[in-house]
N, C-alpha and C. Protein backbone atom coordinates (compact mmCIF):
# COMPACT_ATOMS: atom_id res chain seq x y z
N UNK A 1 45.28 -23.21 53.88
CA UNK A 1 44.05 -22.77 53.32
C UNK A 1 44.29 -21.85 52.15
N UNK A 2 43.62 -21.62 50.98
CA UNK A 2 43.71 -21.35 50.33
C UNK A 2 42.76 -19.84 50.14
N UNK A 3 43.11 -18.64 50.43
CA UNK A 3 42.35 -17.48 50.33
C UNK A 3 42.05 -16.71 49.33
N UNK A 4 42.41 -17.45 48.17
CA UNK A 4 42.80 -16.71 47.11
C UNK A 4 40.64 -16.38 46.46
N UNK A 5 40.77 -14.81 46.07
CA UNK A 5 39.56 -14.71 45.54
C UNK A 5 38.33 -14.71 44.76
N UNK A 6 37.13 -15.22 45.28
CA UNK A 6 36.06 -16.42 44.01
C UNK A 6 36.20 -15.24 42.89
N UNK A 7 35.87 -15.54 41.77
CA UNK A 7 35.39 -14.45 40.87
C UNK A 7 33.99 -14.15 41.17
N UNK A 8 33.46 -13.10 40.49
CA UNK A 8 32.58 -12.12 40.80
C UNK A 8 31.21 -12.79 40.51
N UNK A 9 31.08 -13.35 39.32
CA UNK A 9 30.25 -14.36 38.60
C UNK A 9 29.37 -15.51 39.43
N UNK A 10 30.47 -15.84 40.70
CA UNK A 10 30.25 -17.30 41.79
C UNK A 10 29.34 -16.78 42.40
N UNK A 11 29.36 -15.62 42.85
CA UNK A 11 28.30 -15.00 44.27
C UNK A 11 26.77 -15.17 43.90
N UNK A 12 26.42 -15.76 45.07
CA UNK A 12 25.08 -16.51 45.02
C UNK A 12 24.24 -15.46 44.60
N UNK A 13 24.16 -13.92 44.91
CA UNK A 13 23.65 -13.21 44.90
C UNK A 13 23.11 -12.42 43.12
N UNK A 14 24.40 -12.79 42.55
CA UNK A 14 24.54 -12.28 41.50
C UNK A 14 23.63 -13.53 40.45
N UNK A 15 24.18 -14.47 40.51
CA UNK A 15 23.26 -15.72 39.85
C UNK A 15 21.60 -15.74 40.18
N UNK A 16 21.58 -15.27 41.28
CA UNK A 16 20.33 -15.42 41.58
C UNK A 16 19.73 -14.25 40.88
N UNK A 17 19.79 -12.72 40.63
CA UNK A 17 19.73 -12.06 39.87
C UNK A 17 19.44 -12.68 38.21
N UNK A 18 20.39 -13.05 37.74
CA UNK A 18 20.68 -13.86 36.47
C UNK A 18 19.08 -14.74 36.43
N UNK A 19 19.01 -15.68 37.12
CA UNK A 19 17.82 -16.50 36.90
C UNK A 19 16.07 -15.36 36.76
N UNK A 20 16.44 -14.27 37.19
CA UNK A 20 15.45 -13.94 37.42
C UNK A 20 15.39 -12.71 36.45
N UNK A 21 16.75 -12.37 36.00
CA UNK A 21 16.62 -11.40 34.83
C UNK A 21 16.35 -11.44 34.02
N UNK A 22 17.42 -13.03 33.28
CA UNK A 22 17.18 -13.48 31.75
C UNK A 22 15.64 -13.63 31.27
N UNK A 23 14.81 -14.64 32.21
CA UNK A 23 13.46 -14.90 31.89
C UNK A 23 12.38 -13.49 31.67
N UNK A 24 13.08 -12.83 32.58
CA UNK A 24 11.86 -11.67 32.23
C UNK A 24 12.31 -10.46 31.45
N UNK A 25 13.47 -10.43 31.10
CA UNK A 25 13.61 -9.88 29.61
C UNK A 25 13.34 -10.36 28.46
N UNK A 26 13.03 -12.13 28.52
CA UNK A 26 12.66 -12.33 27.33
C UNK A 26 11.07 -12.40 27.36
N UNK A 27 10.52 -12.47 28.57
CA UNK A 27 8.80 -11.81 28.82
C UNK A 27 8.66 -10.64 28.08
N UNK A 28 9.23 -9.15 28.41
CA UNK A 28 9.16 -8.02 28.06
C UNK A 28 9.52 -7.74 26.22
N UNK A 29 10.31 -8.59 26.12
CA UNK A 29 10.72 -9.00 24.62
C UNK A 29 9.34 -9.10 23.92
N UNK A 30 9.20 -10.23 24.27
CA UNK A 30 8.19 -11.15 23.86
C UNK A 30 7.00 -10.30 23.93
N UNK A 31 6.56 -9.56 24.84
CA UNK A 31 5.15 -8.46 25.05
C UNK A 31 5.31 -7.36 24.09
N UNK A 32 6.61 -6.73 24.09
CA UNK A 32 6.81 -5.75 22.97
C UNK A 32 7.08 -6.16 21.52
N UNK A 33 7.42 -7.07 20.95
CA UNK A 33 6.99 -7.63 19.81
C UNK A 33 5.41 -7.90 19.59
N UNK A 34 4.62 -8.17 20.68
CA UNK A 34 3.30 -8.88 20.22
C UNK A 34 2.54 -7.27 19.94
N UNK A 35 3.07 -6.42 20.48
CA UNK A 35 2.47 -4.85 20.73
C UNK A 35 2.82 -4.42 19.59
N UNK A 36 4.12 -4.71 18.83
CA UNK A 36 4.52 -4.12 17.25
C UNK A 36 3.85 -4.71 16.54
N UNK A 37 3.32 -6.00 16.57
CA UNK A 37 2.75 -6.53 15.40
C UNK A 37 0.98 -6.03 15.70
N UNK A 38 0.69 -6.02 16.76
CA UNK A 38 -0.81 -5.10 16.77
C UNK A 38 -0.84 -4.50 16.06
N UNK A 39 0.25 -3.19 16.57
CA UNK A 39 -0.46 -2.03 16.05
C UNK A 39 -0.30 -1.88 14.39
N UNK A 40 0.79 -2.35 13.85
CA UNK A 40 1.10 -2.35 12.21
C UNK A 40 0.19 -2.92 11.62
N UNK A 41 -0.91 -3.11 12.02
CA UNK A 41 -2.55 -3.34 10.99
C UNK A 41 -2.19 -4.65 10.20
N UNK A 42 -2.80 -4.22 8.93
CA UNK A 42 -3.28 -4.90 8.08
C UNK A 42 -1.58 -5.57 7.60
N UNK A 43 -1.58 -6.55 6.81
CA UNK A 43 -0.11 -6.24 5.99
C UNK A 43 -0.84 -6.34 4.50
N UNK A 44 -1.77 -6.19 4.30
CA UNK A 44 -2.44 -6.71 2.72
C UNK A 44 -1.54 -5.73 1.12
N UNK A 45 -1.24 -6.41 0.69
CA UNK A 45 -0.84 -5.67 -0.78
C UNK A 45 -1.57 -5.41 -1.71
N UNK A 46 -2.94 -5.87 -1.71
CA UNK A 46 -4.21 -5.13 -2.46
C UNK A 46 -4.65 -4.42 -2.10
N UNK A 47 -5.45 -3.56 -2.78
CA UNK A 47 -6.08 -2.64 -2.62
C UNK A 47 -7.78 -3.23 -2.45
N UNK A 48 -7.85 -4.46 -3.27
CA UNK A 48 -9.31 -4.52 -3.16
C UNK A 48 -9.79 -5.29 -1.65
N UNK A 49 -10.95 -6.00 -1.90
CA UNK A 49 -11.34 -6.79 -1.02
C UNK A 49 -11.32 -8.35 -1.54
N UNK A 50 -10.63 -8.99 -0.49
CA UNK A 50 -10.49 -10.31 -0.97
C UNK A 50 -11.11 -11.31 0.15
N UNK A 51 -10.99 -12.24 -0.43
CA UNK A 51 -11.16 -13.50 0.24
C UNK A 51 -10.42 -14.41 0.67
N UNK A 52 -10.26 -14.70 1.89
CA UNK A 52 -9.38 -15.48 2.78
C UNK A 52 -9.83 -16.73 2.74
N UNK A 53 -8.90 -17.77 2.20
CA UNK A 53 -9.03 -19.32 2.73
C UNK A 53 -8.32 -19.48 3.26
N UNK A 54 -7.83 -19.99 5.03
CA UNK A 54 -6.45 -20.04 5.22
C UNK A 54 -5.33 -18.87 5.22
N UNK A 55 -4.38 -19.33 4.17
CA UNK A 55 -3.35 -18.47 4.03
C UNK A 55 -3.59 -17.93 2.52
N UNK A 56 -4.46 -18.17 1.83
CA UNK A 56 -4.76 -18.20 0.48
C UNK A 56 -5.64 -16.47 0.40
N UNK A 57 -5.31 -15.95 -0.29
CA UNK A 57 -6.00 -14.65 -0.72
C UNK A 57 -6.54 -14.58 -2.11
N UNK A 58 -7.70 -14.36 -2.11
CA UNK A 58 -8.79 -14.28 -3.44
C UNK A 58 -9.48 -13.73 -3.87
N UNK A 59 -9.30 -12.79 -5.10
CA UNK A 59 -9.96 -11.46 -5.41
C UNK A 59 -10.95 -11.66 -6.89
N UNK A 60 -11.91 -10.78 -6.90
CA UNK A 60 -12.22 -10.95 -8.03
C UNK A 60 -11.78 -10.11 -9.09
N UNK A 61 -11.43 -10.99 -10.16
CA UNK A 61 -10.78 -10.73 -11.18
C UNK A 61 -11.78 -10.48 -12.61
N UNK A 62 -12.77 -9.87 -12.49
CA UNK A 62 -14.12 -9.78 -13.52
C UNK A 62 -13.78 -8.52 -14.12
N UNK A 63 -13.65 -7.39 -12.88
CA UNK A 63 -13.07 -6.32 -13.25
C UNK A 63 -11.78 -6.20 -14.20
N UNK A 64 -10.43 -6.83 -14.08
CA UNK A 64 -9.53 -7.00 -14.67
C UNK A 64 -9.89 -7.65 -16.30
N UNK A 65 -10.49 -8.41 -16.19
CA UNK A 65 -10.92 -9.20 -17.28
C UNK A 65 -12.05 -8.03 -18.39
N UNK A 66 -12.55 -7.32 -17.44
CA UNK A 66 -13.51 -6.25 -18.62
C UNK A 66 -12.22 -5.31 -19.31
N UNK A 67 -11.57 -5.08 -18.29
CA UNK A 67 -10.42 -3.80 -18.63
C UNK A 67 -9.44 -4.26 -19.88
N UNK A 68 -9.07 -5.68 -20.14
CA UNK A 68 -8.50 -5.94 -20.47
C UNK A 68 -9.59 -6.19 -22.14
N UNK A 69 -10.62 -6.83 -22.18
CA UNK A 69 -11.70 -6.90 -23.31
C UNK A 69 -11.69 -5.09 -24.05
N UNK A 70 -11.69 -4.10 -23.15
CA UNK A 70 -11.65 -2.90 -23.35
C UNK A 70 -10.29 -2.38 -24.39
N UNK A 71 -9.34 -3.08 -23.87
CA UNK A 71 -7.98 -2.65 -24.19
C UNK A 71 -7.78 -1.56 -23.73
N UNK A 72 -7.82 -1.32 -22.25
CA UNK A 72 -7.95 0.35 -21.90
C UNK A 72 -6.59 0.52 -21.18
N UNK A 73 -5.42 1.39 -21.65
CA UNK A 73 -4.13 2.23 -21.10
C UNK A 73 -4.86 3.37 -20.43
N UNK A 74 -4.18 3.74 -20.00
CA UNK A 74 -3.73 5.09 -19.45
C UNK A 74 -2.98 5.85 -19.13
N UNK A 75 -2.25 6.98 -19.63
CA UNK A 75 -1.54 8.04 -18.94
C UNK A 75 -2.00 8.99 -18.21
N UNK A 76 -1.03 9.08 -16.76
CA UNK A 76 -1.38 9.72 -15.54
C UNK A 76 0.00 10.50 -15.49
N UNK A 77 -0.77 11.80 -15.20
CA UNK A 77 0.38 13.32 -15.16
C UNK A 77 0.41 13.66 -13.77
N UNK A 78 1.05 13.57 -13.21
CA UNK A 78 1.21 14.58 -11.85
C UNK A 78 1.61 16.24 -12.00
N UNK A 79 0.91 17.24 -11.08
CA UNK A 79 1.24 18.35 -11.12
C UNK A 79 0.18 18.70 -12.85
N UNK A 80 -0.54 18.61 -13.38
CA UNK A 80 -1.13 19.08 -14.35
C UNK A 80 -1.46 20.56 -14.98
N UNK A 81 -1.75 20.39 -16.36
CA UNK A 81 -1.65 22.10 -16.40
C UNK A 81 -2.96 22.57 -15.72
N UNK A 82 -3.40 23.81 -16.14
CA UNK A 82 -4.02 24.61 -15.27
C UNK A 82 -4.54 24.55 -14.10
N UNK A 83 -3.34 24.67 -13.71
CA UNK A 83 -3.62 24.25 -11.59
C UNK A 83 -4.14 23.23 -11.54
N UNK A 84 -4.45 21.82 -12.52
CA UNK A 84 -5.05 21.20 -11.82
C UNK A 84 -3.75 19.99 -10.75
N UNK A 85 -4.18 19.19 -9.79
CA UNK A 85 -3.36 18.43 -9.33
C UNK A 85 -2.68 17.27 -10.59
N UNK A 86 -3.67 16.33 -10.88
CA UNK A 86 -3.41 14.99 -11.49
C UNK A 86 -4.18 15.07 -12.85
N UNK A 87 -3.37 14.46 -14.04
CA UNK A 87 -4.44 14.31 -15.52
C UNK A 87 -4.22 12.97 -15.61
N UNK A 88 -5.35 12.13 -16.39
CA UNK A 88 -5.62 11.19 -16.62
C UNK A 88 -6.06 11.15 -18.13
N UNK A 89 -5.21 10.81 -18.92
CA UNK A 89 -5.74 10.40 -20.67
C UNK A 89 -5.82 9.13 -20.77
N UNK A 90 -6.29 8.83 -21.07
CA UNK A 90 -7.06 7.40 -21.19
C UNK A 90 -7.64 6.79 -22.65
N UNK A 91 -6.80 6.08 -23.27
CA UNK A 91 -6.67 5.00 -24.38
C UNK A 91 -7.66 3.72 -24.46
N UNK A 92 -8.13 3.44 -25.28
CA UNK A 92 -9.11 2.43 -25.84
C UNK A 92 -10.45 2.20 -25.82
N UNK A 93 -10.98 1.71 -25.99
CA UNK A 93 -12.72 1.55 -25.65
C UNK A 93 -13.23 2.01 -24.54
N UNK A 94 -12.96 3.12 -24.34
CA UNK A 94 -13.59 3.56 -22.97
C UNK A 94 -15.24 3.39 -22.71
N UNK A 95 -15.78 2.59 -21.56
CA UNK A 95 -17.35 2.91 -20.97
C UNK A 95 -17.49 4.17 -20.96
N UNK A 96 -18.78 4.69 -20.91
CA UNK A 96 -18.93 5.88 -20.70
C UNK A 96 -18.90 6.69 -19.50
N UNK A 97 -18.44 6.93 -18.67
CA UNK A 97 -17.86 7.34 -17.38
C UNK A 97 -18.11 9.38 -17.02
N UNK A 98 -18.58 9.47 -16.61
CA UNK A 98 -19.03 11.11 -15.89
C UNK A 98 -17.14 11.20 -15.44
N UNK A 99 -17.25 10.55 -14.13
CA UNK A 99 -15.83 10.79 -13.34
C UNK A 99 -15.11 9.57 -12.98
N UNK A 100 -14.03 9.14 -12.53
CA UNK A 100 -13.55 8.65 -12.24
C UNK A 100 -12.85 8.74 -10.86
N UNK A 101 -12.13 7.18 -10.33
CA UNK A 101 -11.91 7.70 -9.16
C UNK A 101 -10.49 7.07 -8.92
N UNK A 102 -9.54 7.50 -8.63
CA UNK A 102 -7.84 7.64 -8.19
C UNK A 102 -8.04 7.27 -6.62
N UNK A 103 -7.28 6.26 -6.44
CA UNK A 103 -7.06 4.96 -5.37
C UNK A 103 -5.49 5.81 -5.32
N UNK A 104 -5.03 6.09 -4.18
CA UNK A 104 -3.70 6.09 -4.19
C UNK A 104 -3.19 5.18 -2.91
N UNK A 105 -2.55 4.11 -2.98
CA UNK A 105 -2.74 3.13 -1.92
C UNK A 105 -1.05 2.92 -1.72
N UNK A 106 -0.40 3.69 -0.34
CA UNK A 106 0.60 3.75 0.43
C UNK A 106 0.95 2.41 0.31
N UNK A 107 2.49 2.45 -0.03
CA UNK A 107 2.74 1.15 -0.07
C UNK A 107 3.12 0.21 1.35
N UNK A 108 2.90 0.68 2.73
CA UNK A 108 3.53 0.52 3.95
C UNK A 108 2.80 0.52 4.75
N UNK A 109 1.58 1.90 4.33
CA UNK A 109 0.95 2.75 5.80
C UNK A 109 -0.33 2.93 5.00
N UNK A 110 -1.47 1.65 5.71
CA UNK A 110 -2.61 2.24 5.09
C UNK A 110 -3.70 3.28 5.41
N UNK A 111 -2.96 3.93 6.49
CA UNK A 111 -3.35 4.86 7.12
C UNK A 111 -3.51 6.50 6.17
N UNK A 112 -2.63 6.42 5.19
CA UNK A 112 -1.84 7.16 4.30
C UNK A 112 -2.64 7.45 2.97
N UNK A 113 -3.21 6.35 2.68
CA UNK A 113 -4.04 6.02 1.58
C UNK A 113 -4.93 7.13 1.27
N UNK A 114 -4.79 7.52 0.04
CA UNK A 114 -5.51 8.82 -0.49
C UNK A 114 -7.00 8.21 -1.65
N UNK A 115 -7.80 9.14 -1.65
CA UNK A 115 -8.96 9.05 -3.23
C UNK A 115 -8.82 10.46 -3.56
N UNK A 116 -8.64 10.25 -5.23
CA UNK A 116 -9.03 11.72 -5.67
C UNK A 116 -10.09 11.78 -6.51
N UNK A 117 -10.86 12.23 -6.50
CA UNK A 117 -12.41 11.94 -7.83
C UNK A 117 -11.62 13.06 -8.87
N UNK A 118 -11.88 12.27 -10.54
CA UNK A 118 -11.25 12.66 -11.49
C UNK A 118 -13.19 12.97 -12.33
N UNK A 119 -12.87 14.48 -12.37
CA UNK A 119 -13.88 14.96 -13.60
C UNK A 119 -13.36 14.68 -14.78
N UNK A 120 -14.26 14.27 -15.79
CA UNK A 120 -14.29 14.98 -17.47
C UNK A 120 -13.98 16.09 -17.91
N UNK A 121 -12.50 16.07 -18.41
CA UNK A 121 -12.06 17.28 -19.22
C UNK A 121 -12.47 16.74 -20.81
N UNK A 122 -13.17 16.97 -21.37
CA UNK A 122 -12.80 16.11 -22.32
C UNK A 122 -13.26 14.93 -22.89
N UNK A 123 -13.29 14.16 -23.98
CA UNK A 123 -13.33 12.87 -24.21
C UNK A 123 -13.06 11.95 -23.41
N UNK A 124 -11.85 12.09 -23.36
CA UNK A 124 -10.93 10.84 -23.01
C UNK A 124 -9.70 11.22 -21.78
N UNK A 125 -10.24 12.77 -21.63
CA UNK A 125 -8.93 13.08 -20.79
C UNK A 125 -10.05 13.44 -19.22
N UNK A 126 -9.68 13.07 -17.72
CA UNK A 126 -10.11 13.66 -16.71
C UNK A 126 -8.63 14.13 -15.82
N UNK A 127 -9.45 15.31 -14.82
CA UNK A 127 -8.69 16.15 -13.92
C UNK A 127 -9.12 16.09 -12.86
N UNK A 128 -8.42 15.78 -11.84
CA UNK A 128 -8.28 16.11 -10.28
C UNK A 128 -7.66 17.33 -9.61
N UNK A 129 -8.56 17.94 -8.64
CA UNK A 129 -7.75 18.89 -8.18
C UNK A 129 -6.63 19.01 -7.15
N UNK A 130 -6.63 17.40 -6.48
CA UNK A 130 -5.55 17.55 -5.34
C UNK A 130 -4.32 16.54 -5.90
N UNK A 131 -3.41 17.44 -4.96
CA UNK A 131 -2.33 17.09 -5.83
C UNK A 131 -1.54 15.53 -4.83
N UNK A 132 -0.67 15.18 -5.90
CA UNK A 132 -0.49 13.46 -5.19
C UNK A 132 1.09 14.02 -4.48
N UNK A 133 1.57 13.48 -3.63
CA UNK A 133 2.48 13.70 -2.93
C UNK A 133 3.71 12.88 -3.49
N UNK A 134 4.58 13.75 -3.84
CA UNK A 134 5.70 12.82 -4.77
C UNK A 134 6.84 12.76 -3.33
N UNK A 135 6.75 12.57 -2.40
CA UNK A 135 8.04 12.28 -0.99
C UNK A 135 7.91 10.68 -1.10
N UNK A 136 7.14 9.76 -1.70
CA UNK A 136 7.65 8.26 -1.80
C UNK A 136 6.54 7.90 -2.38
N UNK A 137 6.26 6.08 -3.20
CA UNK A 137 6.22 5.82 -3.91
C UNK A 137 4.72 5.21 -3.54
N UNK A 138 3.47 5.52 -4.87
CA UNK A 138 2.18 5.23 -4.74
C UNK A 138 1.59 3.64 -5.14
N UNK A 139 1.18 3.03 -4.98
CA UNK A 139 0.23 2.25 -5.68
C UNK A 139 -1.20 2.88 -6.24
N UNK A 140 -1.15 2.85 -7.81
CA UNK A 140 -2.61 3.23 -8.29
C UNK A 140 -3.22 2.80 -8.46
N UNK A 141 -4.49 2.88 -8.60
CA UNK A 141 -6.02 2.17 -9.28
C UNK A 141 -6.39 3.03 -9.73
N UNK A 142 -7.40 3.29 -11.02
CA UNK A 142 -7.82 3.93 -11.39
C UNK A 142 -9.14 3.17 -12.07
N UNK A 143 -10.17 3.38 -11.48
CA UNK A 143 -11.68 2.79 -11.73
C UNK A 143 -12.93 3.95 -11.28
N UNK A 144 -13.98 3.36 -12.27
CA UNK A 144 -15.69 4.52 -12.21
C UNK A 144 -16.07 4.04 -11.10
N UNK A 145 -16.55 4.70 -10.50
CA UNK A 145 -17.62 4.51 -9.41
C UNK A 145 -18.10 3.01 -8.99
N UNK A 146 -18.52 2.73 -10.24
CA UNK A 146 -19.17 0.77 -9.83
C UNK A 146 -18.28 0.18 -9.89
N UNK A 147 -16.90 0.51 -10.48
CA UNK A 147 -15.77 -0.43 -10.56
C UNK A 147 -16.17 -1.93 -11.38
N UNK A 148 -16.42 -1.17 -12.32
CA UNK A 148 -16.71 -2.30 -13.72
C UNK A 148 -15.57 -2.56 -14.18
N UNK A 149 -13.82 -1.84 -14.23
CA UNK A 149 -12.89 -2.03 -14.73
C UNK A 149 -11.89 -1.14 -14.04
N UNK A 150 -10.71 -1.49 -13.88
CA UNK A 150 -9.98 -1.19 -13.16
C UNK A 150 -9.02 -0.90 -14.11
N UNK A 151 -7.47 -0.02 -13.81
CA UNK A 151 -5.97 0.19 -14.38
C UNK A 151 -5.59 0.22 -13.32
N UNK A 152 -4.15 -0.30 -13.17
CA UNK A 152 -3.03 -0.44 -12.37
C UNK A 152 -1.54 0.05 -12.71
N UNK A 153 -1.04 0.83 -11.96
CA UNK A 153 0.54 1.20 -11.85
C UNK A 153 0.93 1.33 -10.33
N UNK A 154 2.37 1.46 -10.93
CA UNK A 154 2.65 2.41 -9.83
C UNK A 154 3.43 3.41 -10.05
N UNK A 155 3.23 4.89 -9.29
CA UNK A 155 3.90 6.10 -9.51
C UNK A 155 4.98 5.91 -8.66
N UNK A 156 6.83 5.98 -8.80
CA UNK A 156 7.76 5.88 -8.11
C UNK A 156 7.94 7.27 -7.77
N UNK A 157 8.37 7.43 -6.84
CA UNK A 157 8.94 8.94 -6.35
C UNK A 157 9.28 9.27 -6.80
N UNK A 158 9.48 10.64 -6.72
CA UNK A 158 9.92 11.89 -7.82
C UNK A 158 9.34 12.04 -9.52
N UNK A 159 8.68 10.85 -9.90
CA UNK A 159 8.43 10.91 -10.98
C UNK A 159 6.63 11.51 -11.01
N UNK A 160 7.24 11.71 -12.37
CA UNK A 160 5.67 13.01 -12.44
C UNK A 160 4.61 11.97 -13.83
N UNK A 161 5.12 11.01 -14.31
CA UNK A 161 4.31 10.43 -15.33
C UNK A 161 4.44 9.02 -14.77
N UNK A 162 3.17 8.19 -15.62
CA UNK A 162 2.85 6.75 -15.12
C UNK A 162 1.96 6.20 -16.20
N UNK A 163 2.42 5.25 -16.71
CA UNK A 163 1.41 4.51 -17.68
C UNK A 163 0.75 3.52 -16.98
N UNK A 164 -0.91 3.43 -16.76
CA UNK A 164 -1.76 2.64 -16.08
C UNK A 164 -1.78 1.65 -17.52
N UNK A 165 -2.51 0.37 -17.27
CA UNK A 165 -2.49 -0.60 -17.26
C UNK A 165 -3.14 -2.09 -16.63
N UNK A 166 -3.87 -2.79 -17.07
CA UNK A 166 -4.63 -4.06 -17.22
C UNK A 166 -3.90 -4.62 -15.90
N UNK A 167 -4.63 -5.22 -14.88
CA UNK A 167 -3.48 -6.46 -13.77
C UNK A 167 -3.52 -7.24 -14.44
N UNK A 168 -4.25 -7.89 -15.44
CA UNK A 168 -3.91 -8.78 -15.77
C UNK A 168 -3.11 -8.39 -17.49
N UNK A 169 -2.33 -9.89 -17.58
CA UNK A 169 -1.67 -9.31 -18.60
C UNK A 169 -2.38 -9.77 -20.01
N UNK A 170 -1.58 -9.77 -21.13
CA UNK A 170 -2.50 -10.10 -22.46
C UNK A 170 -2.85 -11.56 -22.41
């Protein structure tokens, strides 16, 4: 007879374990992935409101199209002079606008997402009083109230200047 000993692996006990482990770690897998993708919201990379066909996303582009008839730039200052937070000078045919309003749209966490209302200093120049958080990197908008025309950048971290800009191009 041969006494020599099974390996550890053979015992009914242990396999039977095995059948009943593998499957329900990949249950628990499977439940905690569906729980990460809950809670991480939205994944959208606009800022506006669009329209869903499918997999297809569709925005209106009327706004872009005035901004661009306008020829309207912009330079955006972080940290501004006299205490204020943010300056906004603003290039070309400007509408006539009281205030404006600063979209600051987290690129990750839309939870994060800031507005700053920008007064009239000025012609062509407006000021905000709160200041934008330079620890990582913004998506801007910069549009009036009715959002007749929009500018787009983005402010990268650490940097304190940003030239806004048409989404659409020439």
């Amino acid at each position: 007879m041969n006494t020599a000993a099974r390996p550890r692996f053979r015992d009914a006990g242990i396999l039977a374990w095995l059948v009943v482990i593998l499957p329900l770690t990949s249950v628990v897998a499977g439940i905690a992935t569906l729980v990460i993708a809950l809670r991480a919201g939205s994944s959208d990379a606009v800022i506006d409101p669009v329209q869903r066909t499918a997999q297809i996303q569709q925005r209106d582009l009327a706004a872009d199209r005035r901004t661009r008839a306008f020829a309207l730039r912009a330079q955006l200052l972080r940290s501004g002079d006299a205490g204020s937070g943010v300056v906004v000078q603003i290039d070309g045919a400007l509408p006539p606008a009281e205030s404006l309003q600063l979209t600051l749209a987290h690129p990750l966490a839309g939870s994060l997402d800031q507005h700053i209302d920008l007064r009239q200093d000025g012609q062509r120049r407006y000021i905000g009083d709160d200041a934008i958080d330079a620890s990582h990197d913004w998506n801007i908008q910069l549009a009036p109230a009715d959002g007749s025309w929009r500018l787009v950048g983005r402010l990268v971290q650490e940097r304190d200047t940003l030239e806004l800009h048409p989404a659409l191009g020439p």
